[in-house]
Protein backbone atom coordinates (compact mmCIF):
# COMPACT_ATOMS: atom_id res chain seq x y z
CA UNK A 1 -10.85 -42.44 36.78
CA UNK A 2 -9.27 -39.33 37.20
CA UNK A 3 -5.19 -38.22 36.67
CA UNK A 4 -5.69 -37.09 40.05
CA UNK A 5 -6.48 -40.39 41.13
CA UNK A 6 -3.84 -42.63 39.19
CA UNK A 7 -1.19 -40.42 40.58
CA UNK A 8 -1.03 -37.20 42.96
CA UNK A 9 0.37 -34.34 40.51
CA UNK A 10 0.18 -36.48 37.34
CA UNK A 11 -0.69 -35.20 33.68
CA UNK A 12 -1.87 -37.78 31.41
CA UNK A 13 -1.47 -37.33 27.71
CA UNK A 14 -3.33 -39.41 25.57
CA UNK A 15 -3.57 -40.19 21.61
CA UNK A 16 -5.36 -42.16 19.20
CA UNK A 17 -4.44 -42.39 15.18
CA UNK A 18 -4.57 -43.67 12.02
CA UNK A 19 -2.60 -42.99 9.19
CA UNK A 20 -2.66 -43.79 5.58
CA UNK A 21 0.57 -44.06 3.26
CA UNK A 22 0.47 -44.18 -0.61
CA UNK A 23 3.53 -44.25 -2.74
CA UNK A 24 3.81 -43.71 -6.32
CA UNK A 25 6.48 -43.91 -8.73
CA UNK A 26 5.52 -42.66 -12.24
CA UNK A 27 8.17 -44.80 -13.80
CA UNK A 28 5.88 -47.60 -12.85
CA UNK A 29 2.50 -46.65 -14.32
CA UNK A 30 -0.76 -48.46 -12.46
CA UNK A 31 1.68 -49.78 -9.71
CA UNK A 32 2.03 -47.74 -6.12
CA UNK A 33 2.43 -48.95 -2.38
CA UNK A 34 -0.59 -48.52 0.34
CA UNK A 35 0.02 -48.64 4.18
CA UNK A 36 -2.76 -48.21 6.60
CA UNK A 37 -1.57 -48.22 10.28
CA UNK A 38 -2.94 -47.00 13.76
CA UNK A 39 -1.36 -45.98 16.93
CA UNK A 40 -2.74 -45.83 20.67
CA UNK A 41 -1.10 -44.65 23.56
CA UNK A 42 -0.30 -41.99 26.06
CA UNK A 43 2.70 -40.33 28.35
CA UNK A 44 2.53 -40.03 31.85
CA UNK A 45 4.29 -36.66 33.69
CA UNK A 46 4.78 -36.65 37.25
CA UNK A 47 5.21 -33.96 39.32
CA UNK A 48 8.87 -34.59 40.04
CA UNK A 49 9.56 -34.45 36.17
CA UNK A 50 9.42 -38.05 35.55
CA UNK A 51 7.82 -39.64 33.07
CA UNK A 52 6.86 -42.88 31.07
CA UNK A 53 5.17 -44.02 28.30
CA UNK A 54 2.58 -46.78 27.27
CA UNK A 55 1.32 -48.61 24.30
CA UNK A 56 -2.82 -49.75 23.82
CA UNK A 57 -5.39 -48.32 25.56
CA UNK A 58 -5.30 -46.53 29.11
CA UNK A 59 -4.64 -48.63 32.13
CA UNK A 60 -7.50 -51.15 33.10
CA UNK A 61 -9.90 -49.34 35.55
CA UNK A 62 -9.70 -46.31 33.50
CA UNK A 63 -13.14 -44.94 32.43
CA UNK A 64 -11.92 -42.74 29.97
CA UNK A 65 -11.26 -43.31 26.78
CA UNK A 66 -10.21 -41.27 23.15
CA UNK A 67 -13.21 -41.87 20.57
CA UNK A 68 -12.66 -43.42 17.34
CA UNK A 69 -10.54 -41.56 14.67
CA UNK A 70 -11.99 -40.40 11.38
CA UNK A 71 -11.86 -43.77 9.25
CA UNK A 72 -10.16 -40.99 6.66
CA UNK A 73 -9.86 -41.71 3.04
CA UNK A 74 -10.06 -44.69 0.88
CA UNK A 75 -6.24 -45.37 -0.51
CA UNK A 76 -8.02 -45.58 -4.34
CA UNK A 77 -9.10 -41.63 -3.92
CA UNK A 78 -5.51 -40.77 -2.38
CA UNK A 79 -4.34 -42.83 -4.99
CA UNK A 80 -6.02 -41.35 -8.03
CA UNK A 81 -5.11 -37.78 -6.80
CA UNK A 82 -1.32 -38.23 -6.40
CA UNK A 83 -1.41 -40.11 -10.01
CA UNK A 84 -3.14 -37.46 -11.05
CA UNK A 85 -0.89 -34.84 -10.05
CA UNK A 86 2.67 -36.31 -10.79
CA UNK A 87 1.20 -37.10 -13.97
CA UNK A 88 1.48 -33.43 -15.30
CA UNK A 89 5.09 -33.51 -14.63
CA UNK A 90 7.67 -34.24 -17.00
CA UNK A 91 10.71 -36.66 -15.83
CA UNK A 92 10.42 -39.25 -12.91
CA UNK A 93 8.62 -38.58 -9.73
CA UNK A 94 8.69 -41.05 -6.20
CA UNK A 95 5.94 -39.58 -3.95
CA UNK A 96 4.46 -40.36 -0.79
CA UNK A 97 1.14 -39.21 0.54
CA UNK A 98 0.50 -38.85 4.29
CA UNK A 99 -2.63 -38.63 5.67
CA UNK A 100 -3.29 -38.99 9.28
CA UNK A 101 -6.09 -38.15 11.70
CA UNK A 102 -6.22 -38.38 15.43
CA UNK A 103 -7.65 -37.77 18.57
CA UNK A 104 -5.99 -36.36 21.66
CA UNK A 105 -6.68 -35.75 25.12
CA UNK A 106 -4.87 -34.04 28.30
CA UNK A 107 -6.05 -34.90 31.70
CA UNK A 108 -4.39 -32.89 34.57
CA UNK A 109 -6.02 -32.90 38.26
CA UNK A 110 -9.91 -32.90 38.75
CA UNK A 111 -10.06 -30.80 35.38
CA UNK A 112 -12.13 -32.24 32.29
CA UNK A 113 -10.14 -33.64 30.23
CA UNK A 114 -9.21 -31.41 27.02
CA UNK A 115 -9.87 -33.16 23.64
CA UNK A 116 -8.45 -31.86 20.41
CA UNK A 117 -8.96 -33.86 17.24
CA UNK A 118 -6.81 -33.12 14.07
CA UNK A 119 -6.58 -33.85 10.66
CA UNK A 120 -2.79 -33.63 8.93
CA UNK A 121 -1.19 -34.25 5.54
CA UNK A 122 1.84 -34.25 3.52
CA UNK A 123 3.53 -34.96 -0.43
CA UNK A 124 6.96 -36.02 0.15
CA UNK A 125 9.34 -36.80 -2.58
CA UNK A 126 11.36 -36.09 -5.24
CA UNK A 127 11.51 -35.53 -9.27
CA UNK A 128 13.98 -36.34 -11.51
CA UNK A 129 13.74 -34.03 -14.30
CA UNK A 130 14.28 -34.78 -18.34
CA UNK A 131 17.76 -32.77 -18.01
CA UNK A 132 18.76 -35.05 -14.58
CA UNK A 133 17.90 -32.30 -11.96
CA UNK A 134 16.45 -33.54 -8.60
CA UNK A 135 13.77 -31.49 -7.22
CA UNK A 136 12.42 -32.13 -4.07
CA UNK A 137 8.86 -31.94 -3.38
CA UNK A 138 7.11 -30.74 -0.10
CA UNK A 139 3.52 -29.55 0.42
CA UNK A 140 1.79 -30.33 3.67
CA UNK A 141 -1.16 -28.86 6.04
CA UNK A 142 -4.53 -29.02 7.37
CA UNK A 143 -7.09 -31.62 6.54
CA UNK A 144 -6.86 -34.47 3.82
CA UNK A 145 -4.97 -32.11 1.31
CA UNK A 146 -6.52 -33.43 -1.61
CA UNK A 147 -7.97 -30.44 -2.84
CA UNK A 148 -5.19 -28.33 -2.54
CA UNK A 149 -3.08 -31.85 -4.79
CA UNK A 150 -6.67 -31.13 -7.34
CA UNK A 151 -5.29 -27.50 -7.26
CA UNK A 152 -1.76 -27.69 -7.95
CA UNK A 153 -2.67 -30.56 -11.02
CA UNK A 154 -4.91 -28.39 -12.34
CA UNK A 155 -3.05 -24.65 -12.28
CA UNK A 156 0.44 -26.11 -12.77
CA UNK A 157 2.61 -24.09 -11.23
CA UNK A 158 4.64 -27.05 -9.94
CA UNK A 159 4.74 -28.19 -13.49
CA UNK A 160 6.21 -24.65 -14.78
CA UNK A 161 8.60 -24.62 -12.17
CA UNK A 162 10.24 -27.98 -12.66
CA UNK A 163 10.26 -26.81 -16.82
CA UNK A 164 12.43 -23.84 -15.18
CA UNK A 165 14.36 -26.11 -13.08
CA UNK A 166 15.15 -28.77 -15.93
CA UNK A 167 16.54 -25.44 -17.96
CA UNK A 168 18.42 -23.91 -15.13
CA UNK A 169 22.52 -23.46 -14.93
CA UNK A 170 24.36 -23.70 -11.84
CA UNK A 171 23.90 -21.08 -9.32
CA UNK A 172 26.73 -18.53 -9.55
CA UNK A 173 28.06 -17.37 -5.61
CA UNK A 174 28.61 -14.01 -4.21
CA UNK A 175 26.18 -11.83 -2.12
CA UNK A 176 23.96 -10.16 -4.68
CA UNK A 177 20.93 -7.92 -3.95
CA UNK A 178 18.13 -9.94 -3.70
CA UNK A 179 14.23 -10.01 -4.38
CA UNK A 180 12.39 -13.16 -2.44
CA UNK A 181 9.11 -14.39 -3.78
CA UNK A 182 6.58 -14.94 -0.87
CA UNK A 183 7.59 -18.85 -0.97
CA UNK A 184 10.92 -18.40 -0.56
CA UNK A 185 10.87 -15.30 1.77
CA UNK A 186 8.23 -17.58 3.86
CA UNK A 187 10.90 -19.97 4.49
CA UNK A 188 13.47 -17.57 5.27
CA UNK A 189 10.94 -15.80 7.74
CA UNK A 190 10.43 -18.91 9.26
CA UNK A 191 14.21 -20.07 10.02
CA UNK A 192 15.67 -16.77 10.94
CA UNK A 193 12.32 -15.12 13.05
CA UNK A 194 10.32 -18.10 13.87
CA UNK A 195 12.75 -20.70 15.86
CA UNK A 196 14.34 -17.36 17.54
CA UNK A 197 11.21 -16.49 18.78
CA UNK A 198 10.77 -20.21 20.01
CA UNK A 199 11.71 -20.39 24.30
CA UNK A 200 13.66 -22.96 24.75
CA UNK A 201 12.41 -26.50 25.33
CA UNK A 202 11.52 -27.16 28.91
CA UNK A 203 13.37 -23.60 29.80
CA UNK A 204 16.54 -25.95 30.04
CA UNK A 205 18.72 -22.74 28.93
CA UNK A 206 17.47 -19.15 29.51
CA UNK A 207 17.15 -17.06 26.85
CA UNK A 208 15.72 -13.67 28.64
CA UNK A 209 18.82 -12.07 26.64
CA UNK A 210 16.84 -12.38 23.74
CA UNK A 211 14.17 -9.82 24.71
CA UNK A 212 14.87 -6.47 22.63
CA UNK A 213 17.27 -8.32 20.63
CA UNK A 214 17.49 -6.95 16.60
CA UNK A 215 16.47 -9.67 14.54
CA UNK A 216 15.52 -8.15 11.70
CA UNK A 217 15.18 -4.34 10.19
CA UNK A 218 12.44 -2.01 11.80
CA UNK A 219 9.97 -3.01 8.98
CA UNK A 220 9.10 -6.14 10.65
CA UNK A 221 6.13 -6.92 12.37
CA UNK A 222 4.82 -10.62 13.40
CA UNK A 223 2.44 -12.29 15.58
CA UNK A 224 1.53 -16.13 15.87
CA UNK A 225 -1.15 -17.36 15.74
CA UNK A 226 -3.05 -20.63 16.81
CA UNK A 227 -6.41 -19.69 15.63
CA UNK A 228 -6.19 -18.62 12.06
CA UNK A 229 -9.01 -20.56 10.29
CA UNK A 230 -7.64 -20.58 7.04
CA UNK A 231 -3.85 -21.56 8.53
CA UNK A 232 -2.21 -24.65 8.68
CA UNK A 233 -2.27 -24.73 12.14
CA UNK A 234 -5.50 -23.89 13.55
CA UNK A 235 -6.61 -25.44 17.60
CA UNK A 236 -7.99 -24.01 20.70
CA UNK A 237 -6.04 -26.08 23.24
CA UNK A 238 -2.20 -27.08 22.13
CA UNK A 239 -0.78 -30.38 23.76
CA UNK A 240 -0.56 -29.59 26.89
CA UNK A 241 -3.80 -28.71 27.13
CA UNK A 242 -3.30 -25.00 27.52
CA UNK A 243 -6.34 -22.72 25.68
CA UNK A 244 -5.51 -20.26 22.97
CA UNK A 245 -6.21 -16.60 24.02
CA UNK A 246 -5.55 -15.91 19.89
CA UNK A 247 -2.50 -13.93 17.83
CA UNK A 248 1.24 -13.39 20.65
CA UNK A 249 2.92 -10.60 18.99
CA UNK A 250 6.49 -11.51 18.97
CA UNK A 251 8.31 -9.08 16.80
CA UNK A 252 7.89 -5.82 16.87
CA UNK A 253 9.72 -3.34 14.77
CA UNK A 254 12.81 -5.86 13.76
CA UNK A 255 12.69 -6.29 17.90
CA UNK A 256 11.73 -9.76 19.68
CA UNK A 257 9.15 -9.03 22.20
CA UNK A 258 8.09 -11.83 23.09
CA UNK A 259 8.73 -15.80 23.17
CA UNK A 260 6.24 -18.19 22.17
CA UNK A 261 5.79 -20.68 25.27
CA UNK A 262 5.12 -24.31 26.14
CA UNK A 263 3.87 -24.83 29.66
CA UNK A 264 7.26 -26.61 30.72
CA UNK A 265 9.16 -23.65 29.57
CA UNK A 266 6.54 -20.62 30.74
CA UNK A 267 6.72 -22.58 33.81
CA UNK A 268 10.81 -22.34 34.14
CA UNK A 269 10.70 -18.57 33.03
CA UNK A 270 8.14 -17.46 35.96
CA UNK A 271 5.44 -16.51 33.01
CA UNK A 272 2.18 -17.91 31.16
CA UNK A 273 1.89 -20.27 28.68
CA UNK A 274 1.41 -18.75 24.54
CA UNK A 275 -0.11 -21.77 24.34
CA UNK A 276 2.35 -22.88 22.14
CA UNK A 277 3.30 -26.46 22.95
CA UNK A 278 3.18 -28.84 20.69
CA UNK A 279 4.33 -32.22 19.78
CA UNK A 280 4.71 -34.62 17.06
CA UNK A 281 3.19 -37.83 18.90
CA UNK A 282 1.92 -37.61 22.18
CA UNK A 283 5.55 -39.96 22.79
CA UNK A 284 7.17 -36.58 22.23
CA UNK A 285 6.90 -33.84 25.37
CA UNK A 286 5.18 -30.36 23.81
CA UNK A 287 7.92 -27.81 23.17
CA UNK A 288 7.55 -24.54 22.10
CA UNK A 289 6.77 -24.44 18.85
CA UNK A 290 5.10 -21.68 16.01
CA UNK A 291 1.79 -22.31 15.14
CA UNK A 292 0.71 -19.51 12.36
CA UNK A 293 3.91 -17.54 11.78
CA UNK A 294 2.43 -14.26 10.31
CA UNK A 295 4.81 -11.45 8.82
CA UNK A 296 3.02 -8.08 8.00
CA UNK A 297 2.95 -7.15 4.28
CA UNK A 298 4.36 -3.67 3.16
CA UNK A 299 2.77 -1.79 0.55
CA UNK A 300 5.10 -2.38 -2.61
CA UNK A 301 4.30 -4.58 -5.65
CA UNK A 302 6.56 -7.00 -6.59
CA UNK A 303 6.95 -5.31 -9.95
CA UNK A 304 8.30 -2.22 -7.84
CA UNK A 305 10.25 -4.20 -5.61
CA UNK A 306 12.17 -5.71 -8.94
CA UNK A 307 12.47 -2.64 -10.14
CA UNK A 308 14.53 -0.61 -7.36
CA UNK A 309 16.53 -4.06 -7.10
CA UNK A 310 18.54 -2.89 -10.46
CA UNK A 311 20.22 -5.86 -10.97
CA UNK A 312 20.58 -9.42 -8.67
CA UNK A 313 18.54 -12.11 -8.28
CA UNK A 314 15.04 -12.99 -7.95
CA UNK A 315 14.58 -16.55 -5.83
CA UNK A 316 11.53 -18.42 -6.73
CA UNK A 317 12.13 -20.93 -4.31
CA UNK A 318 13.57 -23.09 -1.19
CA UNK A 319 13.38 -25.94 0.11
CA UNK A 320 15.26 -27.67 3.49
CA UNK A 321 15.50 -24.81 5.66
CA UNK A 322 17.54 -25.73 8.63
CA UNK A 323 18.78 -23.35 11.44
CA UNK A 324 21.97 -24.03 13.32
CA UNK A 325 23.05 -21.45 16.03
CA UNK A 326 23.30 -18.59 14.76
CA UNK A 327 23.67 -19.94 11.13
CA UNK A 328 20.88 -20.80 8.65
CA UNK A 329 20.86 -22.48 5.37
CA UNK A 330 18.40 -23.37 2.84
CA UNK A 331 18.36 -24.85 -0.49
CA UNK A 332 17.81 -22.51 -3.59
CA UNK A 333 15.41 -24.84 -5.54
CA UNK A 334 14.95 -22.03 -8.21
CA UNK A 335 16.44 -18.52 -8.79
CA UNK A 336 16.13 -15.93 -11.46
CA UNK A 337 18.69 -13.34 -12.79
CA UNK A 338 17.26 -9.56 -12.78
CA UNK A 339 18.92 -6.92 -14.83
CA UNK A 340 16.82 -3.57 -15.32
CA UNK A 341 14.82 -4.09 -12.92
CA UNK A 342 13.11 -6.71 -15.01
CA UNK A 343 13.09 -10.61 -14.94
CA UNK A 344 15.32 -12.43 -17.46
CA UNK A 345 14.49 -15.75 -17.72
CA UNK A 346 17.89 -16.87 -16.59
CA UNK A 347 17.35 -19.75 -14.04
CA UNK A 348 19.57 -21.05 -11.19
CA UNK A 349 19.17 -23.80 -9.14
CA UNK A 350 21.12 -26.63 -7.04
CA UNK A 351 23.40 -23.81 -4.80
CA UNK A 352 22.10 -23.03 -0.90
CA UNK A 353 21.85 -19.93 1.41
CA UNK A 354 24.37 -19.96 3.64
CA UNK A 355 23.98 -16.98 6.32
CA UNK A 356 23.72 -15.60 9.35
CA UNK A 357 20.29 -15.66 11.63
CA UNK A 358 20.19 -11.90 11.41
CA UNK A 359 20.30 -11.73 7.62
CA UNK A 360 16.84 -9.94 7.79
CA UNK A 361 18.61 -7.08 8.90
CA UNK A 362 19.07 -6.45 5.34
CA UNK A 363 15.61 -6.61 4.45
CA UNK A 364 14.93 -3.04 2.96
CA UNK A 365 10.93 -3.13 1.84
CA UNK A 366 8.16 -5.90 1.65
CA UNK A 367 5.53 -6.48 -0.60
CA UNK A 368 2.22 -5.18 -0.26
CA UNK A 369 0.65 -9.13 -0.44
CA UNK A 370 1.18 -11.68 2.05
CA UNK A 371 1.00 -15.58 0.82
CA UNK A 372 1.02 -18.48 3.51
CA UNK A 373 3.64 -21.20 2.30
CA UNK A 374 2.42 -24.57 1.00
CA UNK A 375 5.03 -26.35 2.72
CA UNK A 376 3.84 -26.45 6.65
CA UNK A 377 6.54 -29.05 7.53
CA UNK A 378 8.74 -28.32 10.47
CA UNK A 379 11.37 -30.97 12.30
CA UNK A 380 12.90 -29.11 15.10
CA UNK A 381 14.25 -31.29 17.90
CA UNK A 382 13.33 -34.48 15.79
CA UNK A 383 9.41 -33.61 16.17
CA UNK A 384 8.06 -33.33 12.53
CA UNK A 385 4.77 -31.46 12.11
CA UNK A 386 2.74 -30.96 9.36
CA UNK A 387 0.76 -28.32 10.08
CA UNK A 388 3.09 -25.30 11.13
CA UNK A 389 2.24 -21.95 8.98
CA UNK A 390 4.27 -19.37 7.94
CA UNK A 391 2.94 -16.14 5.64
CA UNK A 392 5.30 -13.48 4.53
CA UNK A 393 5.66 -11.15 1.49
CA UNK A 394 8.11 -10.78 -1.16
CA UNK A 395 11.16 -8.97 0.61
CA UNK A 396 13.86 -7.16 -1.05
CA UNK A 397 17.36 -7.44 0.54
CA UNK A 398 20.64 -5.47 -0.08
CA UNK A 399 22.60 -8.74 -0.01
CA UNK A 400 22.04 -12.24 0.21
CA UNK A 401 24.98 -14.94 0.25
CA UNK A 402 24.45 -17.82 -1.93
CA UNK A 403 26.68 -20.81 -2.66
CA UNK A 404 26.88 -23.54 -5.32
């Protein structure tokens, strides 16, 4: 049975999951929780915007059905990899692992139906370091992740950066000039170019306006895109069922060009889909969303970048970016003073960014090499994904504010 046939003008949205949870505390050596848990069911759209959702498989007459997920990994190899990893860390960590894979389907009309299956993960958590600092942890993408956990455990840069944590002062305020890392500058890319570029959900508010708008100096230049192999996002079809045509330039010269679409809100704006709806559960409607976020690189090193900075600061890290009109914060997980144009070895950490969404504005040159973040979790309008990428350089800004 058809859409077409259940319902004149209906879209069907279906899903099939399973997940798998593992916790581990390291204050409780050999001992860690296991969850395994699946999830069937689908969202029907009418043509008159209503909607409703279902539990268990399709209605009975249905001939159509999602195939089996991946059975995914056993909980001992999850297991053995987070041990492994929180046990190069000094102080307390409480993890959880998050792997879940899934089928989906959208079936509109007399159309086939389009079938997309995925493969997410995610380390959640926090560490308590020796010295009492709490250090949140966040890495998340594509596939089971356990390669990329084998990474981390074996190069340590995790490990180092807790050390520099647990030694860290309190971050002093002001607006100094500022040097981002590519993790950090990722996230800040991400907040203050990303969501802007995002079309509203469903078109409920037009945001035309935005077209032309300065969001960030002219040396900014970013496209999304869907179809990256080596991204955390990477499909053909997004949730509503709407093929990839590849990269959307979006920002051209510090200028937004372009939003990134869902069908709902192409629809309300008289213009194609990007291709760009997504959603968290097929529960959820698909709202525009990034996919690959990517920032070109400039052509400085970051030794040069530190170097014309003088003096300020050099941020390692964030964590808990969160946009809020035309504000954006972000947690300053570890900072670094500069003086000379060289590194100290003075750490910071604990204070936020507090600023404004045009605070790339200030951004004066970007580093010639262009890192995707680690951390591809996103939660806007409740919806957390896993797999939403963002790759920028190191940027050097005149001025950043920071807060204890």
């Amino acid at each position: 049975m058809s859409a077409a046939e259940a319902g004149r003008g209906e879209v069907w949205r279906l899903e099939r999951s399973r997940l798998l949870y593992v916790t581990v505390d390291s204050s409780t050596a050999g001992e860690s929780e296991l969850q395994r848990c699946a999830f069937e069911g689908g969202r029907v759209a009418g043509a008159d915007g209503s909607s409703f959702l279902f539990s268990g498989p399709p209605p009975a007459g249905w001939s159509f059905r999602l195939p089996e997920p991946a059975a995914g990994l056993e909980a001992a190899e999850a297991r053995e990899a987070v041990r492994r990893l929180t046990g190069t860390w000094k102080g307390r960590a409480r993890v959880q692992y998050l792997a879940k894979s899934s089928w989906r389907a959208v079936l509109a009309g007399d159309t086939a139906p389009a079938l997309v299956e995925s493969r997410v993960w995610a380390l959640l958590g926090n560490v308590v370091t020796p010295n009492g600092r709490v250090v949140p942890v966040g890495l998340s993408g594509r596939g089971s992740g356990l390669a990329e956990l084998a990474r981390e455990a074996e190069s340590g840069d995790f490990a180092r950066l807790l050390d520099c944590v647990d030694r860290s002062g309190p971050l002093p305020s002001g607006t100094p000039p500022t040097v981002l890392a590519p993790p950090a500058a990722a996230v800040l890319v991400h907040e203050a170019l990303g969501h802007f570029a995002e079309a509203a959900p469903e078109g409920r508010v037009d945001l035309s306006h935005r077209i032309g708008f300065r969001v960030a100096s002219e040396i900014f230049h970013l496209v999304d895109d869907p179809t990256l192999a080596e991204g955390a996002a990477c499909y053909t079809i997004d949730d509503d069922g709407v093929p990839s045509r590849g990269a959307t330039e979006v920002v051209r010269d510090g200028r937004l060009i372009r939003f990134l679409h869902s069908a709902a809100s192409a629809r309300a704006m008289g213009l194609e889909s990007t291709a760009n709806g997504r959603a968290a559960s097929v529960w959820n409607p698909p709202i525009p969303r990034m996919s690959n976020l990517l920032c070109a690189p400039g052509q400085a090193s970051e030794d040069e970048l530190l170097d014309r900075l003088g003096e300020g600061l050099y941020l390692h890290s964030l964590a808990y970016g969160y946009g809020f009109g035309f504000r954006l914060e972000a947690q300053v997980r570890l900072a670094e003073a500069v003086r000379g144009g060289r590194r100290t070895g003075t750490y910071y950490s604990g204070g936020v960014i507090n600023e404004d969404r045009v605070v790339l504005t200030r951004a004066v040159e970007l580093g010639g090499t262009a890192a995707l973040n680690r951390n591809a979790m996103c939660g806007k309008e409740g919806q957390l994904l896993y797999d939403v990428g963002t790759c920028a350089p190191a940027i050097r800004m005149t001025a950043l504010t920071v807060r204890p």
